[in-house]
Protein backbone atom coordinates (compact mmCIF):
# COMPACT_ATOMS: atom_id res chain seq x y z
CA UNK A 1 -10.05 -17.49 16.48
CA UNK A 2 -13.75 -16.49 17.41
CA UNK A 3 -14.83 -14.33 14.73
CA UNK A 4 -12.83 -14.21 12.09
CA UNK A 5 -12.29 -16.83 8.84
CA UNK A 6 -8.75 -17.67 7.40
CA UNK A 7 -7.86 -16.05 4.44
CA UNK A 8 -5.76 -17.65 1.35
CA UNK A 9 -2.78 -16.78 0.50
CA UNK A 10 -3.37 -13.90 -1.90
CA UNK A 11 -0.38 -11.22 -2.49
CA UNK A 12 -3.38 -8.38 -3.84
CA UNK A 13 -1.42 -8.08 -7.17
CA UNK A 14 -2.17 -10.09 -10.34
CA UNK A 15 0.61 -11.37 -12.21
CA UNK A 16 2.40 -9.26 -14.13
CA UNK A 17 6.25 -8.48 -15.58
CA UNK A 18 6.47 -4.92 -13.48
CA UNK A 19 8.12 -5.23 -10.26
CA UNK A 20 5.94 -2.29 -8.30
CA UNK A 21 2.30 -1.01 -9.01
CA UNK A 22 1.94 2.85 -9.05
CA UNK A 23 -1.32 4.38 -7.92
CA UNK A 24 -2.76 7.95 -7.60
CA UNK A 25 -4.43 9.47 -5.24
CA UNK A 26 -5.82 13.49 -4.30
CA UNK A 27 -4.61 13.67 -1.00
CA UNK A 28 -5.66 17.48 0.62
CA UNK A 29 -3.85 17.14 4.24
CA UNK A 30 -0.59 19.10 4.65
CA UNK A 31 1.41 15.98 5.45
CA UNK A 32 4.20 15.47 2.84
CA UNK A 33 6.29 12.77 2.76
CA UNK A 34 6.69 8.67 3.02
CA UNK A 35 3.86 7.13 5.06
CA UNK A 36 3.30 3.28 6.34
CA UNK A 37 -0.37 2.15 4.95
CA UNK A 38 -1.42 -1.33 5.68
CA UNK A 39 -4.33 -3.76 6.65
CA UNK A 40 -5.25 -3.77 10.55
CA UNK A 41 -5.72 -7.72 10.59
CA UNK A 42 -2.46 -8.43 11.84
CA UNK A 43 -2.49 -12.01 9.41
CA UNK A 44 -2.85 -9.98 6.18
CA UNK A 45 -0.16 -7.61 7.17
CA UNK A 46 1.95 -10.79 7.56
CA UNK A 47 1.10 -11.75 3.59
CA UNK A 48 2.24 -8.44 2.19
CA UNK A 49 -0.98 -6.16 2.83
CA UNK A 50 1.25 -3.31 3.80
CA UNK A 51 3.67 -0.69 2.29
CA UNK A 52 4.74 2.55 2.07
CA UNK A 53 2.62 5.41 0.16
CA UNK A 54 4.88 8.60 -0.66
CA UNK A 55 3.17 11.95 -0.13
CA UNK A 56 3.99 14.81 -2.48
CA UNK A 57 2.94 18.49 -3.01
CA UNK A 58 0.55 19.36 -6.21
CA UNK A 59 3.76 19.99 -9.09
CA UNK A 60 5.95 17.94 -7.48
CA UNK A 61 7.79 14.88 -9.82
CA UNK A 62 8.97 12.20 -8.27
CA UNK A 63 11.48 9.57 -9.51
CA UNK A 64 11.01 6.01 -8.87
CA UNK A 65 12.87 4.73 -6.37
């Protein structure tokens, strides 16, 4: 395709014995709740560039899931 260059096969986490990766963020918005992030090049969604990101309020403790 004009424009763009083929990416490897790359799964964005290194290897590792945990099943998930946890990561924080400060988030200011009102939206709570579970949200769909993800890479707009439709090839890397494909390889596992996409997920969900849960949204909680400030005090909040969430459980894994």
């Amino acid at each position: 395709m004009f424009g763009s260059e083929q990416v490897p096969f790359w799964d964005g986490n290194p290897s590792h014995p945990f099943l998930s990766v946890k990561a924080c963020a400060d988030f200011r918005g009102l939206d709570v709740g579970d949200f769909v992030y993800h890479c707009h090049i439709a090839e890397h969604e494909d390889h596992g560039m996409m997920s969900i990101i849960r949204v909680a309020r400030d005090g909040w403790t969430l459980r894994a899931s």
